[in-house]
ModelCIF file with pLDDT and N, C-alpha, C, O atoms, coordinates in Angstrom:
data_MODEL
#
_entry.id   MODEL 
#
_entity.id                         1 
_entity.type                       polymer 
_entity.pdbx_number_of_molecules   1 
#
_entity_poly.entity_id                      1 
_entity_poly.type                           'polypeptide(L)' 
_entity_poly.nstd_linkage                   no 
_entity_poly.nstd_monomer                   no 
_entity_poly.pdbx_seq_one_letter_code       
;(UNK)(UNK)(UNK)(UNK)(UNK)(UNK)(UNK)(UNK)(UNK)(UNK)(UNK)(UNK)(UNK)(UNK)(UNK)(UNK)
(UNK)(UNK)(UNK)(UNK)(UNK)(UNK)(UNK)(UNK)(UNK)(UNK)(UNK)(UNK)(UNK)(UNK)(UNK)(UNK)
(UNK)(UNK)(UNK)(UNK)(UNK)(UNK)(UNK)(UNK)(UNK)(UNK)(UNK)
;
_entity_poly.pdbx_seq_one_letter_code_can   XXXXXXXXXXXXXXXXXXXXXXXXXXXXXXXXXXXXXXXXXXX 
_entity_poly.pdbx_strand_id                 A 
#
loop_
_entity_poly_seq.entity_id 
_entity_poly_seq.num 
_entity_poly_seq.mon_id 
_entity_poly_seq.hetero 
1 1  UNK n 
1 2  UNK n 
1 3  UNK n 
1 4  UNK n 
1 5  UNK n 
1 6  UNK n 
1 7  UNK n 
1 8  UNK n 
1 9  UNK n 
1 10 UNK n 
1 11 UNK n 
1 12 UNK n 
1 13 UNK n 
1 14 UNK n 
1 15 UNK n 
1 16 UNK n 
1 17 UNK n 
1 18 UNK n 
1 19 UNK n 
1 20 UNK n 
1 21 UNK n 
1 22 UNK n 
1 23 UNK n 
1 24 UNK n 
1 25 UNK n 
1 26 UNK n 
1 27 UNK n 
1 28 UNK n 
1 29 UNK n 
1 30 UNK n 
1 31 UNK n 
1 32 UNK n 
1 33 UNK n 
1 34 UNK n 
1 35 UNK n 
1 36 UNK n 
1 37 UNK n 
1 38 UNK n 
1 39 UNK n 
1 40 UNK n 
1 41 UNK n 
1 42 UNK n 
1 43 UNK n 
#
_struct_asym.id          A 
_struct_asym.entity_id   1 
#
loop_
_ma_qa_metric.id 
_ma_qa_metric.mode 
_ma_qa_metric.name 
_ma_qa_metric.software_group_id 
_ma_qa_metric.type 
1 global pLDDT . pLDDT 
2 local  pLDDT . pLDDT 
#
_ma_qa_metric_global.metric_id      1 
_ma_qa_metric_global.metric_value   86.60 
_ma_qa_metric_global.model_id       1 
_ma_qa_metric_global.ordinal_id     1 
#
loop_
_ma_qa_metric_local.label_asym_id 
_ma_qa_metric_local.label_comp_id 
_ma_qa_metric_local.label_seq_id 
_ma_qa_metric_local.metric_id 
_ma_qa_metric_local.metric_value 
_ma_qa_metric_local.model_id 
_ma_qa_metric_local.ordinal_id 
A UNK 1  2 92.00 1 1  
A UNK 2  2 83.00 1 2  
A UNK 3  2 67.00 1 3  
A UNK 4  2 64.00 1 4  
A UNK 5  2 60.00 1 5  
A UNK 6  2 58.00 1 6  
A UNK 7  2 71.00 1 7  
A UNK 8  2 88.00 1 8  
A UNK 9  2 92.00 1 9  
A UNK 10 2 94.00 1 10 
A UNK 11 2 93.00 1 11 
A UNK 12 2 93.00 1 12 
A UNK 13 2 95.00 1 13 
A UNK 14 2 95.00 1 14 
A UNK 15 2 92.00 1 15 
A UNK 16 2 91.00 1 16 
A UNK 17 2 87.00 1 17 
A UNK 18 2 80.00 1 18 
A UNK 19 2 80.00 1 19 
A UNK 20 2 77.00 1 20 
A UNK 21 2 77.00 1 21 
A UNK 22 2 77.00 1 22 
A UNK 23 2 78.00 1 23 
A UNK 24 2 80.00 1 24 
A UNK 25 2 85.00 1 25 
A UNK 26 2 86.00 1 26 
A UNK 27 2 91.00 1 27 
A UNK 28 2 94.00 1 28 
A UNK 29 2 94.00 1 29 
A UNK 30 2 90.00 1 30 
A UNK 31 2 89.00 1 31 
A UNK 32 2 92.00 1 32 
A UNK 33 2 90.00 1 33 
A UNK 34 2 89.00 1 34 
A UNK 35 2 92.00 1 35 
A UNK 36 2 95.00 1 36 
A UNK 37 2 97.00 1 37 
A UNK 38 2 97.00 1 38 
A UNK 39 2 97.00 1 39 
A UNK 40 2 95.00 1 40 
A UNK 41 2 95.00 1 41 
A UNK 42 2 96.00 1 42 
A UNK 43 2 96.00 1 43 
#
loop_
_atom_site.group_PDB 
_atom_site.id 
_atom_site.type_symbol 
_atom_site.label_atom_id 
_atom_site.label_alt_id 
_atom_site.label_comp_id 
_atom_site.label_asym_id 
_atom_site.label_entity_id 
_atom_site.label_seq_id 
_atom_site.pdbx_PDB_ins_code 
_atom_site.Cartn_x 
_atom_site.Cartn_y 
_atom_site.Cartn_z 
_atom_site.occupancy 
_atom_site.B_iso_or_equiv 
_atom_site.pdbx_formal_charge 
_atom_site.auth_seq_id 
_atom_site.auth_comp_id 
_atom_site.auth_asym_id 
_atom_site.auth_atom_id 
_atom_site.pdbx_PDB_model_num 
ATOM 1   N N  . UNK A 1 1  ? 70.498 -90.657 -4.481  1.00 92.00 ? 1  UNK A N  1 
ATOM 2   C CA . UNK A 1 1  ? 71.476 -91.614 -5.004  1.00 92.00 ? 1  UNK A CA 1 
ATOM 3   C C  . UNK A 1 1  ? 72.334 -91.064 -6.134  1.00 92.00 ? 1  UNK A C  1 
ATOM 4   O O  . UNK A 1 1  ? 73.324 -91.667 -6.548  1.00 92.00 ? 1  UNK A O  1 
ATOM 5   N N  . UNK A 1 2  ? 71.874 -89.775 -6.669  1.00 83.00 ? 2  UNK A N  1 
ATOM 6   C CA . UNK A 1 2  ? 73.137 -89.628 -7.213  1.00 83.00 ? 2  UNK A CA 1 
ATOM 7   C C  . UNK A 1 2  ? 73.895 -88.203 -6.703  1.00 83.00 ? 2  UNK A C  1 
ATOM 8   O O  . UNK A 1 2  ? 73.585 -87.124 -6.199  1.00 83.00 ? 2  UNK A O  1 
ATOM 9   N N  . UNK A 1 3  ? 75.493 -89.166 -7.326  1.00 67.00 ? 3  UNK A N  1 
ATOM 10  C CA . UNK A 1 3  ? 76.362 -88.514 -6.727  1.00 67.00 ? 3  UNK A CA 1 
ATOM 11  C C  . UNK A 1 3  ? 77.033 -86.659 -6.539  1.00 67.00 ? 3  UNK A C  1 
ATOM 12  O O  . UNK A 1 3  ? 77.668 -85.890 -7.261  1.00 67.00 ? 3  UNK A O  1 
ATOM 13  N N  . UNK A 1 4  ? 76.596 -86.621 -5.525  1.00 64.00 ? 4  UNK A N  1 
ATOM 14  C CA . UNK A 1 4  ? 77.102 -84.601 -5.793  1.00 64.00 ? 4  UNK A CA 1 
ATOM 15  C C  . UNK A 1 4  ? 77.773 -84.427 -4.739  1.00 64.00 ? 4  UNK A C  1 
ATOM 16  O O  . UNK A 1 4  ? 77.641 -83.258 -4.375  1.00 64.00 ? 4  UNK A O  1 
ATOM 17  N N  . UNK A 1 5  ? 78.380 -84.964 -4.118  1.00 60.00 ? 5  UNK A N  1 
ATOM 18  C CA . UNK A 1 5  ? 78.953 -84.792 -3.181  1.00 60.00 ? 5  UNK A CA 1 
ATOM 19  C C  . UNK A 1 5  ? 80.541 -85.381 -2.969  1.00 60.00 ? 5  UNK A C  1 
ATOM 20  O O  . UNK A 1 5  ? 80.482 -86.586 -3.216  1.00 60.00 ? 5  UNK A O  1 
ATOM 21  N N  . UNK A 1 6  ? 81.995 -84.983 -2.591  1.00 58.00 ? 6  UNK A N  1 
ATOM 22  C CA . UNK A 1 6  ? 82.946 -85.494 -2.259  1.00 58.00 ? 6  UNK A CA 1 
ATOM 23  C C  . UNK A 1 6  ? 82.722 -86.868 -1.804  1.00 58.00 ? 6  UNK A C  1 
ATOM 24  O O  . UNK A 1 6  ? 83.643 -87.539 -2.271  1.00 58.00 ? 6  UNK A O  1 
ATOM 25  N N  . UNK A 1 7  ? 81.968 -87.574 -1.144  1.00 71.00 ? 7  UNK A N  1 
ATOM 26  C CA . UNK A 1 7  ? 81.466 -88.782 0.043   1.00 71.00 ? 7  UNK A CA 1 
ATOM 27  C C  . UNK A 1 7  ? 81.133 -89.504 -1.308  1.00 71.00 ? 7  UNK A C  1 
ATOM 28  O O  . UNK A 1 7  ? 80.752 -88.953 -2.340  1.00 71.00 ? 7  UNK A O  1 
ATOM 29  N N  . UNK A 1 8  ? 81.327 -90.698 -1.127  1.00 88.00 ? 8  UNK A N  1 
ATOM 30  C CA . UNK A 1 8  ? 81.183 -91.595 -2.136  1.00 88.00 ? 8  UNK A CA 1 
ATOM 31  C C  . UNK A 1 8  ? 79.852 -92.027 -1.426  1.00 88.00 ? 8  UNK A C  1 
ATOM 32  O O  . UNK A 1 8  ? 79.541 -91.912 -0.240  1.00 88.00 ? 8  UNK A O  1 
ATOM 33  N N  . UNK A 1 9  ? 79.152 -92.554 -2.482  1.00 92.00 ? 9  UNK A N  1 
ATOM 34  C CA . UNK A 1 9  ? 77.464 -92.931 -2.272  1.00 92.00 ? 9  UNK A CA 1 
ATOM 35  C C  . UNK A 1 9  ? 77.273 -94.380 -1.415  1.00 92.00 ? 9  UNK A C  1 
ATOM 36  O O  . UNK A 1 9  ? 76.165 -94.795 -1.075  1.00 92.00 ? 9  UNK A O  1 
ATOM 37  N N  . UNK A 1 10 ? 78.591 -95.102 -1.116  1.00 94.00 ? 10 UNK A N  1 
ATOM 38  C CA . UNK A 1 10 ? 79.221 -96.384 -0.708  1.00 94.00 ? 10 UNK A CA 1 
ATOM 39  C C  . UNK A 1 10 ? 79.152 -95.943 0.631   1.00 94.00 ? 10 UNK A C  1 
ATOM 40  O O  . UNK A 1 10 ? 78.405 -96.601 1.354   1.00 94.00 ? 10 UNK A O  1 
ATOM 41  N N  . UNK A 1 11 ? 79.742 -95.003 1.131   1.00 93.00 ? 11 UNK A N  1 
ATOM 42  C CA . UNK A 1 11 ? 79.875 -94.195 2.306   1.00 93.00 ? 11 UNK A CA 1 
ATOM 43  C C  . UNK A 1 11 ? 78.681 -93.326 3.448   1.00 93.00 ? 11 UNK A C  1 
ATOM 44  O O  . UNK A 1 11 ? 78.508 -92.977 4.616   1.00 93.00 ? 11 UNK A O  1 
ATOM 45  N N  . UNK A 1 12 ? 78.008 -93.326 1.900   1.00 93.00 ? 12 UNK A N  1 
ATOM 46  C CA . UNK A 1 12 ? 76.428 -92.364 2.941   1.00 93.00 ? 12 UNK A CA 1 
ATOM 47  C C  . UNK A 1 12 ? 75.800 -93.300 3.131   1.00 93.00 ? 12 UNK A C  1 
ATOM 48  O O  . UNK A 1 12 ? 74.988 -93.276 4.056   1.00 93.00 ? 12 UNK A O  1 
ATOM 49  N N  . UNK A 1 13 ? 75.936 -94.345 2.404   1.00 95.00 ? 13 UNK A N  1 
ATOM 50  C CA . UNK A 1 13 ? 74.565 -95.826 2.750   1.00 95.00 ? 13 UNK A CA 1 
ATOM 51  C C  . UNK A 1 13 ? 75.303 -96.379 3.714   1.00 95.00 ? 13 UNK A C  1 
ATOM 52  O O  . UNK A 1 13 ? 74.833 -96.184 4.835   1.00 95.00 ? 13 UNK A O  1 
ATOM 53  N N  . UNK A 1 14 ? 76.541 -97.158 3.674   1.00 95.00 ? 14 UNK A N  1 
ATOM 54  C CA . UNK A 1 14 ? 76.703 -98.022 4.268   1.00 95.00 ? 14 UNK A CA 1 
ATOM 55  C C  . UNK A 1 14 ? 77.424 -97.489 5.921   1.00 95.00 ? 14 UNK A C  1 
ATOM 56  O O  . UNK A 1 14 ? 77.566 -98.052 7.006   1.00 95.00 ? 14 UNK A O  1 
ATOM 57  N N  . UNK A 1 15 ? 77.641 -96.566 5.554   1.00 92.00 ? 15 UNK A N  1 
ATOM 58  C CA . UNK A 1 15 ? 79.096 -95.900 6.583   1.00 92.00 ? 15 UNK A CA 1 
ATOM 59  C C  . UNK A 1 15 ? 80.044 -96.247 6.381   1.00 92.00 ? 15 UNK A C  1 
ATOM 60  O O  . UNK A 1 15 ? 80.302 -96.833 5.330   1.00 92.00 ? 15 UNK A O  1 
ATOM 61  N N  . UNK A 1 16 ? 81.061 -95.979 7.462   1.00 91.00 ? 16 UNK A N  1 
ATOM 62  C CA . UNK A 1 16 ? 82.635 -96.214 6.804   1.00 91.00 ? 16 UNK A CA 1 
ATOM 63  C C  . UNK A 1 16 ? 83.410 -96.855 8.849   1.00 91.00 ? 16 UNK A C  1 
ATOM 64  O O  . UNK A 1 16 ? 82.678 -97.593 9.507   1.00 91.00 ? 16 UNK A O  1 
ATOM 65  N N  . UNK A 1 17 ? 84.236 -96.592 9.205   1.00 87.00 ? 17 UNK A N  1 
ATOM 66  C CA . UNK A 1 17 ? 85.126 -97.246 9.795   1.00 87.00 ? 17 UNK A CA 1 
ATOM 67  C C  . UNK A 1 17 ? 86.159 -96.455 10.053  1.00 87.00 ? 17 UNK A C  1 
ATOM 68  O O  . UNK A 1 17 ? 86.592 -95.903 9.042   1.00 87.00 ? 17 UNK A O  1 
ATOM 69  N N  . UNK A 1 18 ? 86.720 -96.193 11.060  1.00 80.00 ? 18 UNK A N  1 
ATOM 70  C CA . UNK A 1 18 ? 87.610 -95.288 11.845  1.00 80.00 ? 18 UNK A CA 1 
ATOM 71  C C  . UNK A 1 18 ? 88.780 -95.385 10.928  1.00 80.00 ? 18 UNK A C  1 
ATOM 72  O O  . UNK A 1 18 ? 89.109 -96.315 10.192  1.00 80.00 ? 18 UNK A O  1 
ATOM 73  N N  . UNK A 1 19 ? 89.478 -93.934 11.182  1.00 80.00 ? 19 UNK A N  1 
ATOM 74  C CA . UNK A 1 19 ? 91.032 -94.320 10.153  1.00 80.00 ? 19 UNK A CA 1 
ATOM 75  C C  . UNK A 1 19 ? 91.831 -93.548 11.333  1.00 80.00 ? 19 UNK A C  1 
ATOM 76  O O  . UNK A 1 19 ? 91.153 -93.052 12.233  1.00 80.00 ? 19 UNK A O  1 
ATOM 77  N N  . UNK A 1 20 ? 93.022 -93.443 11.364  1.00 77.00 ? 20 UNK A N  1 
ATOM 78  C CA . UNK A 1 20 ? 93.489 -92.562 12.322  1.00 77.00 ? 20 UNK A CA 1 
ATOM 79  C C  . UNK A 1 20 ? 93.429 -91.351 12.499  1.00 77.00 ? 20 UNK A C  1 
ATOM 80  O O  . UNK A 1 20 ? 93.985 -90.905 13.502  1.00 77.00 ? 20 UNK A O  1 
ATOM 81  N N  . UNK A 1 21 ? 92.764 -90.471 11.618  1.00 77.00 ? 21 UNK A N  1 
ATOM 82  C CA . UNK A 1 21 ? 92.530 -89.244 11.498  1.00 77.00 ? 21 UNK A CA 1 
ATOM 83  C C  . UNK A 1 21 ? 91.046 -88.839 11.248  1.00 77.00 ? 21 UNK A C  1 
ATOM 84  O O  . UNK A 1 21 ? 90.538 -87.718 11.229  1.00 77.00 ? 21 UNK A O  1 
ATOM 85  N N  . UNK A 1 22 ? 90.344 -90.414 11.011  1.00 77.00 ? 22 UNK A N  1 
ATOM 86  C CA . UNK A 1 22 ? 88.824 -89.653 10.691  1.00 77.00 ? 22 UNK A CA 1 
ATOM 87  C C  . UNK A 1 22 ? 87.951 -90.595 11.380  1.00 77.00 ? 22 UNK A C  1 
ATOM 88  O O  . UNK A 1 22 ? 88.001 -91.813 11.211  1.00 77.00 ? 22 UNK A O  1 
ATOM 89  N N  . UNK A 1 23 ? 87.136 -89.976 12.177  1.00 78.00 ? 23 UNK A N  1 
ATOM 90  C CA . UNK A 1 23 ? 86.131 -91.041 13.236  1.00 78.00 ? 23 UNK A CA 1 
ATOM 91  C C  . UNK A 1 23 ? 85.415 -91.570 12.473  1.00 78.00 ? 23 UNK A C  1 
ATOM 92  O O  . UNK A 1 23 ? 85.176 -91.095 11.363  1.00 78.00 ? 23 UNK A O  1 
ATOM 93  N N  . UNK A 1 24 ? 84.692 -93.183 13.114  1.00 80.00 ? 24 UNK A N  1 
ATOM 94  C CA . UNK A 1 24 ? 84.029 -93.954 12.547  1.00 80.00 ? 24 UNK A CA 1 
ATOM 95  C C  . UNK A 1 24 ? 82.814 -92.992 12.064  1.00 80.00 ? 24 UNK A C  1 
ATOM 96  O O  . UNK A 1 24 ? 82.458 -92.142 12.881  1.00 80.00 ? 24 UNK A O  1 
ATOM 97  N N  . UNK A 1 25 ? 81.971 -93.059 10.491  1.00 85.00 ? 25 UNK A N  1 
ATOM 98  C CA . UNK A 1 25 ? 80.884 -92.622 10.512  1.00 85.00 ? 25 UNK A CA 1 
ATOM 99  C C  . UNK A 1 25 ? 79.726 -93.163 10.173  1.00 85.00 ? 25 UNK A C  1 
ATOM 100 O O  . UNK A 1 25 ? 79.952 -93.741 9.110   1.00 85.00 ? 25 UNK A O  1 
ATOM 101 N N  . UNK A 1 26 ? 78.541 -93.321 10.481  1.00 86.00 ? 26 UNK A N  1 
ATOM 102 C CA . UNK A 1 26 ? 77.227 -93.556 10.548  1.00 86.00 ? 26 UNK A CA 1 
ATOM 103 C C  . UNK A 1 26 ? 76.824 -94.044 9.365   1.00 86.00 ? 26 UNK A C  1 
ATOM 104 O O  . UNK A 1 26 ? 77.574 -93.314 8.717   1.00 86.00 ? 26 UNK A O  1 
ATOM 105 N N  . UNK A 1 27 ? 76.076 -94.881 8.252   1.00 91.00 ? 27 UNK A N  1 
ATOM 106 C CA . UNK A 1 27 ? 75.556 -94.507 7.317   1.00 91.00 ? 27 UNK A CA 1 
ATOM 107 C C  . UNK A 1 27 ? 74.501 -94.370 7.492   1.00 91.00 ? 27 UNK A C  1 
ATOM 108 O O  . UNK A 1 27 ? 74.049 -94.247 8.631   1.00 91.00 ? 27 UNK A O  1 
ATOM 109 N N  . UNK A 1 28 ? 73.601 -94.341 6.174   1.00 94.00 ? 28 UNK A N  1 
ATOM 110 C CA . UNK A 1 28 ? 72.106 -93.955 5.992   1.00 94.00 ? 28 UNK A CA 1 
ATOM 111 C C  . UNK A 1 28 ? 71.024 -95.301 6.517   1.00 94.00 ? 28 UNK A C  1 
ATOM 112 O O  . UNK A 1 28 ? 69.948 -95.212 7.109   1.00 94.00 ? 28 UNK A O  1 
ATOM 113 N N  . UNK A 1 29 ? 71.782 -96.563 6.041   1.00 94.00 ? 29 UNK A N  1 
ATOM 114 C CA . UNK A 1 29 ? 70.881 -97.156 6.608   1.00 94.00 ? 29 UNK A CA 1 
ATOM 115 C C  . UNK A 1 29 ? 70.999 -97.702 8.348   1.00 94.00 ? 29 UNK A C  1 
ATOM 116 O O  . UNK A 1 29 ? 70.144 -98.243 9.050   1.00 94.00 ? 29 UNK A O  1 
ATOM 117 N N  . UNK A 1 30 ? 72.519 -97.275 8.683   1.00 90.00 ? 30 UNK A N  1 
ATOM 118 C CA . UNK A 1 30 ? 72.557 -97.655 10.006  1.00 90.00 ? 30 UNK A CA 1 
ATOM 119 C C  . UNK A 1 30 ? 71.525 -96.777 11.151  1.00 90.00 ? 30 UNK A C  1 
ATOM 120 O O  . UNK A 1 30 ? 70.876 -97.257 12.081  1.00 90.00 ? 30 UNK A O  1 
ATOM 121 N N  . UNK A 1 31 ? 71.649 -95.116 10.651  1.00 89.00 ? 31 UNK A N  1 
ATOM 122 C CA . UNK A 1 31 ? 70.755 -94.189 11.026  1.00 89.00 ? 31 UNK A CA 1 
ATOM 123 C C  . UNK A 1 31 ? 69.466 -94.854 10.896  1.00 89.00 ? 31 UNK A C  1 
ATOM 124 O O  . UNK A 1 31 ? 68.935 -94.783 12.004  1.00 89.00 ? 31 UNK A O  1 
ATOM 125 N N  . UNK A 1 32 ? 68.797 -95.394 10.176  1.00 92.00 ? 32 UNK A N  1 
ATOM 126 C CA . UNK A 1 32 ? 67.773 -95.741 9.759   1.00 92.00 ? 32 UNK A CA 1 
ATOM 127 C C  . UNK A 1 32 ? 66.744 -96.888 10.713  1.00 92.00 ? 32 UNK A C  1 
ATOM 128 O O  . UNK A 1 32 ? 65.534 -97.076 10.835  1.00 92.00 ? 32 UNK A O  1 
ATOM 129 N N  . UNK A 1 33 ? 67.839 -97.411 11.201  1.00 90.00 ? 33 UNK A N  1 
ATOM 130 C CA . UNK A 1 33 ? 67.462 -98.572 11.934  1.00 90.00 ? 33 UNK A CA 1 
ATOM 131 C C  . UNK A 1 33 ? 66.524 -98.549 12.906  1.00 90.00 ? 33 UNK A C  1 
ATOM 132 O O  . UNK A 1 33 ? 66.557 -97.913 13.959  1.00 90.00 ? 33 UNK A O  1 
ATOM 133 N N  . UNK A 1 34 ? 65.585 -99.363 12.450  1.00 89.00 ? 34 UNK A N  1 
ATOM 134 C CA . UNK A 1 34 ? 63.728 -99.356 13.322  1.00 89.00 ? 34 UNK A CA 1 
ATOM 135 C C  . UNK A 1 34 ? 62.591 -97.926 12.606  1.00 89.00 ? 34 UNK A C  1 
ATOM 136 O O  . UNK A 1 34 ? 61.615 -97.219 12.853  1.00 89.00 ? 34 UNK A O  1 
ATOM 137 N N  . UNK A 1 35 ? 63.592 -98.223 11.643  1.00 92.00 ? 35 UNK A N  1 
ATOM 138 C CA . UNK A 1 35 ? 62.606 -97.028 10.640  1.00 92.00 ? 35 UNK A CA 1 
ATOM 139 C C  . UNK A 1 35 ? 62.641 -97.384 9.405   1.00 92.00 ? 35 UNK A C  1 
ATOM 140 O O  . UNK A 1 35 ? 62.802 -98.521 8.962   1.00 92.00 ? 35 UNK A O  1 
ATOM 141 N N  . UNK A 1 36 ? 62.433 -96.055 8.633   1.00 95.00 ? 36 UNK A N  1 
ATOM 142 C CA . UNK A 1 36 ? 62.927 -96.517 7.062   1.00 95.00 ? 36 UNK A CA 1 
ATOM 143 C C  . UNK A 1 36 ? 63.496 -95.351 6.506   1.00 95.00 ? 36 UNK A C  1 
ATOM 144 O O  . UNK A 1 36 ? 63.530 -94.158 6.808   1.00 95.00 ? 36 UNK A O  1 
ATOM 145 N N  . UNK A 1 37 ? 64.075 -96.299 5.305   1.00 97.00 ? 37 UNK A N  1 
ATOM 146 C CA . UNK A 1 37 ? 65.034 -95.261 4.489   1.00 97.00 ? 37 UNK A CA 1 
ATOM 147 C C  . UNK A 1 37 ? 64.630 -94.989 3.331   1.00 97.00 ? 37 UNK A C  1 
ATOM 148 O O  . UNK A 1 37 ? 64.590 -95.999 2.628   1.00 97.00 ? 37 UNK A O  1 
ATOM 149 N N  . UNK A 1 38 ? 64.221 -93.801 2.677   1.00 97.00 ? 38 UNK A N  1 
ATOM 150 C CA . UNK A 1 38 ? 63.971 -93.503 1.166   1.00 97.00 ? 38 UNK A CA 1 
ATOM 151 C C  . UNK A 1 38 ? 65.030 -93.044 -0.308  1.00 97.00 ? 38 UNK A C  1 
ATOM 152 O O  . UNK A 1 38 ? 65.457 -91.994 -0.789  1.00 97.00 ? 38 UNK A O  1 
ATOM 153 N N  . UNK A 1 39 ? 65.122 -94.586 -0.644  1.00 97.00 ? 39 UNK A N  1 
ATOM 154 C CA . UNK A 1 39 ? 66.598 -94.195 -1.819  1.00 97.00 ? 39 UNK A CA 1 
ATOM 155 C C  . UNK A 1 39 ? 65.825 -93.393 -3.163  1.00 97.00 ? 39 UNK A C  1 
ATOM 156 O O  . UNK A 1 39 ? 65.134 -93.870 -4.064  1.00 97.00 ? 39 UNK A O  1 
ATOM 157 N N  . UNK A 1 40 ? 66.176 -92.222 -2.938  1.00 95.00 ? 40 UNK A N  1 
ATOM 158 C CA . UNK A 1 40 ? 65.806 -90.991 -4.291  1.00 95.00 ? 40 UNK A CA 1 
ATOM 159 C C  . UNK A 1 40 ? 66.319 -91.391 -5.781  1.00 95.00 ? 40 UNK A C  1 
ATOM 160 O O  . UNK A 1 40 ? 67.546 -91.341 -5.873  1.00 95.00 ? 40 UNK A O  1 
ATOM 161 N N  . UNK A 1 41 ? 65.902 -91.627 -6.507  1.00 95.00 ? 41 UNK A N  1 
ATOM 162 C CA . UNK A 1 41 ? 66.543 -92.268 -7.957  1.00 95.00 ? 41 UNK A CA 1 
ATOM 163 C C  . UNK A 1 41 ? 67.697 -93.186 -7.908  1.00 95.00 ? 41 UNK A C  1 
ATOM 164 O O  . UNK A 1 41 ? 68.881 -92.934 -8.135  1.00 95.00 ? 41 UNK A O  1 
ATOM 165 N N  . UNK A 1 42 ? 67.132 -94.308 -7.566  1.00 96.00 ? 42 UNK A N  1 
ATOM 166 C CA . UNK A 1 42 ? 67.854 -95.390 -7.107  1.00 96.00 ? 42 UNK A CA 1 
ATOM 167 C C  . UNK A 1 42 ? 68.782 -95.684 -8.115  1.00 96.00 ? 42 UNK A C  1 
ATOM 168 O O  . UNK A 1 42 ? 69.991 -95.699 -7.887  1.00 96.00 ? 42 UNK A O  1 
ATOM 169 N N  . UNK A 1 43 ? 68.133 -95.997 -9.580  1.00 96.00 ? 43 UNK A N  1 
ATOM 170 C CA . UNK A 1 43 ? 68.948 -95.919 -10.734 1.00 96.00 ? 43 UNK A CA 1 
ATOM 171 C C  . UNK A 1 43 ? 70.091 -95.390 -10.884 1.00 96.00 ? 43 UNK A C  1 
ATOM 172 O O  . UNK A 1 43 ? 70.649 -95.425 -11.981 1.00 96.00 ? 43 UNK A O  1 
#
């Protein structure tokens, strides 16, 4: 959870939504689904 990366932390959890130049992408908890997800220093 914290941020080091270009990708906003909004973006790796939740995913994001097609733009005309960039395909819809996945987030962490959509990947996650029928499993589980471990948020690393949630704080």
């Amino acid at each position: 959870c914290k941020a080091d990366s270009e990708e906003s932390l909004e973006e790796q959890l939740f995913g994001s939504e097609a733009t005309t130049n960039v395909p819809r992408k996945l987030g962490a908890l959509e990947q996650a689904h029928g499993g589980s997800l471990f948020l690393d220093e949630v704080t």
